[in-house]
N, C-alpha and C. Protein backbone atom coordinates (compact mmCIF):
# COMPACT_ATOMS: atom_id res chain seq x y z
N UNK A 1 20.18 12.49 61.42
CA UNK A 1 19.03 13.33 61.12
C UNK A 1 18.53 14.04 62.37
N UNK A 2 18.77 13.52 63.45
CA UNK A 2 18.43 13.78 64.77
C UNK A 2 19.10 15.72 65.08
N UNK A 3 20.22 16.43 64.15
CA UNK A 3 20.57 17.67 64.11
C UNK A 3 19.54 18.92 63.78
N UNK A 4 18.58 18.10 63.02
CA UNK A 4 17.39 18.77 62.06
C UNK A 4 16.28 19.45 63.33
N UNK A 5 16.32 20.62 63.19
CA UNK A 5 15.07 21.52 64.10
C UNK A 5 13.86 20.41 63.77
N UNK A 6 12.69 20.12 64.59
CA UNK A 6 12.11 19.04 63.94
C UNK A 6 10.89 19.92 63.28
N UNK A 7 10.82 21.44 62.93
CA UNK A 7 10.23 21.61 61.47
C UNK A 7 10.52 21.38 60.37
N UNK A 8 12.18 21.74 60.22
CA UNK A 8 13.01 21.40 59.24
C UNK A 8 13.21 20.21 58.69
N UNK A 9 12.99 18.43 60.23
CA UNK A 9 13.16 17.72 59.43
C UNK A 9 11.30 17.18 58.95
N UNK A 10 10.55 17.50 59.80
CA UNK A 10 9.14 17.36 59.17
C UNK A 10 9.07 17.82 57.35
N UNK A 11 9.41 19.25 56.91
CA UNK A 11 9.73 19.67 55.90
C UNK A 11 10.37 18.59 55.37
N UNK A 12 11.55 17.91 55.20
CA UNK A 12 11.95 16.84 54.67
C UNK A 12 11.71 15.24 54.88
N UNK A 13 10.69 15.21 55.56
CA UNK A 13 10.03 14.02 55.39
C UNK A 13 11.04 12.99 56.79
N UNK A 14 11.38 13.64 57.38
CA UNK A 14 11.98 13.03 58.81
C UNK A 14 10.94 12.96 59.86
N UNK A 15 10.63 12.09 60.68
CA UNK A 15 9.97 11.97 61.80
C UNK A 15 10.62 11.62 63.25
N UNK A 16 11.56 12.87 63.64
CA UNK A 16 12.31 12.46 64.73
C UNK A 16 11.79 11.33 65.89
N UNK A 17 11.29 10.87 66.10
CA UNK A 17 10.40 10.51 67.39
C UNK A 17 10.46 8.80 66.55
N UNK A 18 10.72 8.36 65.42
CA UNK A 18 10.17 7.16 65.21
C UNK A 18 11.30 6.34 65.09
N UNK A 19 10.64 5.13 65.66
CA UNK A 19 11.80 4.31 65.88
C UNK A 19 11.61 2.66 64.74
N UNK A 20 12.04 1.89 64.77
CA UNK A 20 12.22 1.01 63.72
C UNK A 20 13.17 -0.44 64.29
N UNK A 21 12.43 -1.66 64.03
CA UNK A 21 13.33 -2.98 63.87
C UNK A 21 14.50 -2.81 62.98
N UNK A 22 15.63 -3.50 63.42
CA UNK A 22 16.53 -3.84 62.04
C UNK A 22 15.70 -4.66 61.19
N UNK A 23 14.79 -5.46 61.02
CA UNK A 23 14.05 -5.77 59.60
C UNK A 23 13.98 -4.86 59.27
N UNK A 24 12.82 -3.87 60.15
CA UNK A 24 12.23 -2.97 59.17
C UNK A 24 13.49 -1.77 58.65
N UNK A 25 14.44 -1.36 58.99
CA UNK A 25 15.45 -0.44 58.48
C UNK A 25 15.84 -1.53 57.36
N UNK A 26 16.29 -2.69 57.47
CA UNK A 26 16.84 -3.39 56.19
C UNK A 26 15.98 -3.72 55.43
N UNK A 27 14.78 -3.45 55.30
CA UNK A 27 13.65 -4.15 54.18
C UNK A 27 13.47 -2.77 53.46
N UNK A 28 13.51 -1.53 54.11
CA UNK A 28 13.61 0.14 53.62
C UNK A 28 14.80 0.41 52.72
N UNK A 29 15.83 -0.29 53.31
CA UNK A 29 16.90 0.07 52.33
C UNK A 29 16.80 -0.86 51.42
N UNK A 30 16.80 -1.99 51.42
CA UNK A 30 16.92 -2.94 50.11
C UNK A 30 15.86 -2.46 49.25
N UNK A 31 14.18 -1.53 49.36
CA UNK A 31 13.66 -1.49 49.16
C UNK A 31 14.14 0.08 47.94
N UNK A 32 14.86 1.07 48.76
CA UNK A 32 15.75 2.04 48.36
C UNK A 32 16.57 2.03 47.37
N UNK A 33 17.42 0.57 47.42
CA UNK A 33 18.51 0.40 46.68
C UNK A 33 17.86 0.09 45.05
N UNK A 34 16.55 -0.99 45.29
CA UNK A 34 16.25 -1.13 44.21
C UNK A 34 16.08 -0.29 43.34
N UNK A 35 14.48 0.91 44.09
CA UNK A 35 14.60 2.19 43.06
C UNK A 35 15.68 2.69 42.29
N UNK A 36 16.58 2.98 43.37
CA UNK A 36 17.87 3.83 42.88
C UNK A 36 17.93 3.47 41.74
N UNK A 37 18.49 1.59 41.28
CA UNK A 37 19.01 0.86 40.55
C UNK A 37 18.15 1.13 39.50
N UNK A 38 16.77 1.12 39.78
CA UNK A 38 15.79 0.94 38.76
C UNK A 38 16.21 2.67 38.00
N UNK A 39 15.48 3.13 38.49
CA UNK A 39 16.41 4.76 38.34
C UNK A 39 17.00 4.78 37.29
N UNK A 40 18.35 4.57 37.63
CA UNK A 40 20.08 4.90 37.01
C UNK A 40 20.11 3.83 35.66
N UNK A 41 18.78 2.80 35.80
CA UNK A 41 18.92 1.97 34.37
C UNK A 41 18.06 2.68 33.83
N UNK A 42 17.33 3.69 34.09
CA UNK A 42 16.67 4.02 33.17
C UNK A 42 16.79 5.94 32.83
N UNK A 43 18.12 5.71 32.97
CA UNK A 43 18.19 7.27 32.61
C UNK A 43 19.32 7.23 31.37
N UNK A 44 18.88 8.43 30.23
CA UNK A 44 19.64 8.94 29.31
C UNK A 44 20.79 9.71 29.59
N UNK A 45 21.53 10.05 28.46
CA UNK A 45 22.56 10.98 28.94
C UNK A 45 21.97 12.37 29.15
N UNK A 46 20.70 12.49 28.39
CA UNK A 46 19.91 14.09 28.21
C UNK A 46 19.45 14.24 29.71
N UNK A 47 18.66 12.68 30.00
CA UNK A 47 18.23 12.71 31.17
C UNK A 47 19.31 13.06 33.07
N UNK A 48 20.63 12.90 32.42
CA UNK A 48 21.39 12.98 33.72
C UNK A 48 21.83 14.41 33.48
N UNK A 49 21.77 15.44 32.50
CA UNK A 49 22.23 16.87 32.41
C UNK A 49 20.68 17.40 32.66
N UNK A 50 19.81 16.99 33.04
CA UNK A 50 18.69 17.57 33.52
C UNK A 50 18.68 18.29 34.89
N UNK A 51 18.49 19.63 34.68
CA UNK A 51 18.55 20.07 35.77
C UNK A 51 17.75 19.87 36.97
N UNK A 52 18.19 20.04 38.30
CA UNK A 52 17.26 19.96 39.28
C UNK A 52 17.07 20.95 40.71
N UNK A 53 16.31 21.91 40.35
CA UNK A 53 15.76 22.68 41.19
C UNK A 53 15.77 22.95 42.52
N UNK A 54 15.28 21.77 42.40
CA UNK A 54 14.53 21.48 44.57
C UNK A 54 16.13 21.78 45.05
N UNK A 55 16.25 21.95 46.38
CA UNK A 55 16.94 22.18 47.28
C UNK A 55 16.76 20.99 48.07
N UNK A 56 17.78 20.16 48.52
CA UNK A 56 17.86 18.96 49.27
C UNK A 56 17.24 18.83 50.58
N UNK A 57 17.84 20.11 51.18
CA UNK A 57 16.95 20.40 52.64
C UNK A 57 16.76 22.00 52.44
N UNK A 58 16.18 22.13 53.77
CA UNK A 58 15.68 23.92 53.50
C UNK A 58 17.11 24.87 54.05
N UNK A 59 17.87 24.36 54.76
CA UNK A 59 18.73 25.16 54.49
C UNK A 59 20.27 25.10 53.76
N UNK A 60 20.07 25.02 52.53
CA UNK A 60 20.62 24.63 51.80
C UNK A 60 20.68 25.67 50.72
N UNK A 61 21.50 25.94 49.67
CA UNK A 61 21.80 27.69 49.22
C UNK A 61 20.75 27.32 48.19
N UNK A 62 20.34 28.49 47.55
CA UNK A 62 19.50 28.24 46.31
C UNK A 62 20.32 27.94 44.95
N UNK A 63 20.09 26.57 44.61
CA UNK A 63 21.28 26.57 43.37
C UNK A 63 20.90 25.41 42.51
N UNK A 64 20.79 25.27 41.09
CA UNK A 64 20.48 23.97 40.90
C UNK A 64 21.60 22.84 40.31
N UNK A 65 21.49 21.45 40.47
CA UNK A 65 22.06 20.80 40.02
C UNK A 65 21.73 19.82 39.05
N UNK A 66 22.46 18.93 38.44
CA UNK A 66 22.35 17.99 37.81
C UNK A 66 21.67 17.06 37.91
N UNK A 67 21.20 16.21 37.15
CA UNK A 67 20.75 14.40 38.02
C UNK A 67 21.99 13.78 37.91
N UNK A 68 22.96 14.27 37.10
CA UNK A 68 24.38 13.32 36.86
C UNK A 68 24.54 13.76 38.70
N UNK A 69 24.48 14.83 38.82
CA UNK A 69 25.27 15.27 40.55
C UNK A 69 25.02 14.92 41.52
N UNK A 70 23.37 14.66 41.11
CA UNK A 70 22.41 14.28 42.41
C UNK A 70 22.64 12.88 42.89
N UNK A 71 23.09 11.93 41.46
CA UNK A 71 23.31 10.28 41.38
C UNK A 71 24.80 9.95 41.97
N UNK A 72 25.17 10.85 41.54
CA UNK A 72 26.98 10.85 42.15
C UNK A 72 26.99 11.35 43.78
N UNK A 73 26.35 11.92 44.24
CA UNK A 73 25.90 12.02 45.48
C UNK A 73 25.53 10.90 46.53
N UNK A 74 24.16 9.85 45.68
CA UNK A 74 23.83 9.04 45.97
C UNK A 74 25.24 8.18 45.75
N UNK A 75 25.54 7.56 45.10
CA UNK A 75 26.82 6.72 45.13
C UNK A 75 27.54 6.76 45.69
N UNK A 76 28.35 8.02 45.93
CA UNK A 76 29.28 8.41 47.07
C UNK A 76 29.09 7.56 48.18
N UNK A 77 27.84 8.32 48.69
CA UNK A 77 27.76 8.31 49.90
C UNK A 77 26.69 6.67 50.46
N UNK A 78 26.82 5.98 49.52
CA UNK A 78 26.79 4.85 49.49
C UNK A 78 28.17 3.78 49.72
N UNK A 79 28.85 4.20 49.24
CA UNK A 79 30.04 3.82 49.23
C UNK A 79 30.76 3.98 50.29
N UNK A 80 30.79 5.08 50.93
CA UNK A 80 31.41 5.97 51.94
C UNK A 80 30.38 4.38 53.60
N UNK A 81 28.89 4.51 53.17
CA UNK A 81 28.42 3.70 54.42
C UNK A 81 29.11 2.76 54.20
N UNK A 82 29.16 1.96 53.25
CA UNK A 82 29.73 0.66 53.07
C UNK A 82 31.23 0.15 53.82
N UNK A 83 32.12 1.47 53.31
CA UNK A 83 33.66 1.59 53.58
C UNK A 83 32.97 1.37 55.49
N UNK A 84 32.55 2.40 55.86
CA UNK A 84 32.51 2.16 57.07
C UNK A 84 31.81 1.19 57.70
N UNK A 85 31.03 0.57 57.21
CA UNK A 85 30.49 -0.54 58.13
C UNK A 85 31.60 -1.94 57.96
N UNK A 86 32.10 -1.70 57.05
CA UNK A 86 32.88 -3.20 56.73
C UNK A 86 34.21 -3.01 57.81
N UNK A 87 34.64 -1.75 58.00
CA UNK A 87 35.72 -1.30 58.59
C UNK A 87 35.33 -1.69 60.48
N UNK A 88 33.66 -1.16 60.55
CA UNK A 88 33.56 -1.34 62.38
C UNK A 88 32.83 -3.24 62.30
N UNK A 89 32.34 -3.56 61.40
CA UNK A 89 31.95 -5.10 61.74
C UNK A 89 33.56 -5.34 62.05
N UNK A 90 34.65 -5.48 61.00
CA UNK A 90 36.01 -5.65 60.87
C UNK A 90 36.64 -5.67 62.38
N UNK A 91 36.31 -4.43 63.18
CA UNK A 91 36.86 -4.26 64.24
C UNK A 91 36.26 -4.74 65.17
N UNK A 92 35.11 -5.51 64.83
CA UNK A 92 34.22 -5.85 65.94
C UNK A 92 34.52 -7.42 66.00
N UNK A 93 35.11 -7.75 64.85
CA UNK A 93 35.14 -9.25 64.97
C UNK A 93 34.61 -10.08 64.11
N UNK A 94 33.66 -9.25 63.25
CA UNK A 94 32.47 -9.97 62.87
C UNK A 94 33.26 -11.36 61.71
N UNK A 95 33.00 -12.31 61.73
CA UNK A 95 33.33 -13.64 60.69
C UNK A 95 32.93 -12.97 59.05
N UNK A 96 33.69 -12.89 58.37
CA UNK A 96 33.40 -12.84 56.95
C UNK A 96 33.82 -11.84 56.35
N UNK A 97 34.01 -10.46 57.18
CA UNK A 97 34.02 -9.22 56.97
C UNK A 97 35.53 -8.45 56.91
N UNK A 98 35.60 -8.19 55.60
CA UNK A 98 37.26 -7.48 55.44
C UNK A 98 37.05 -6.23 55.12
N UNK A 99 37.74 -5.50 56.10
CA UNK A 99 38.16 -3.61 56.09
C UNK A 99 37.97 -3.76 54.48
């Protein structure tokens, strides 16, 4: 996030300058994951062809998408952290942890 002009990431709710415990980053995400979950159980099929307007960041083209697109987004790139953290604990040594 640190790429973001810091109007651009103010506009998106970034606060370059702030810093954070690993509690507090892992109590944010578990806190994240739930919504999501809560979310995705509670959406229709009408509800995932619902369009969506907003623009992700500001420079970003004007175009709208799906919630099916927006959720497949989220997943991805959930998946994608995962692949990689299991891959550098993996290389780091860590006990428990398979690529």
């Amino acid at each position: 996030a640190d790429g973001y002009p810091p109007d651009d990431a103010a506009t998106i709710g970034l606060d370059l300058a702030a810093t954070a415990s690993l509690d507090d980053v892992l109590s944010a995400r578990r806190a994240r994951q739930e919504r999501i979950g809560e979310l995705i159980a509670g959406l229709s099929d009408a509800d995932l062809e619902r369009q969506c307007p907003r623009k992700p960041a500001p420079d970003y083209p004007d175009r709208t998408h799906t919630v099916r697109q927006c959720v497949g987004v989220v997943l991805r790139e959930e998946a994608e952290h995962l692949r990689y953290a299991r891959r550098d604990l993996a290389a780091l040594g860590v006990a428990g942890v398979s690529g």
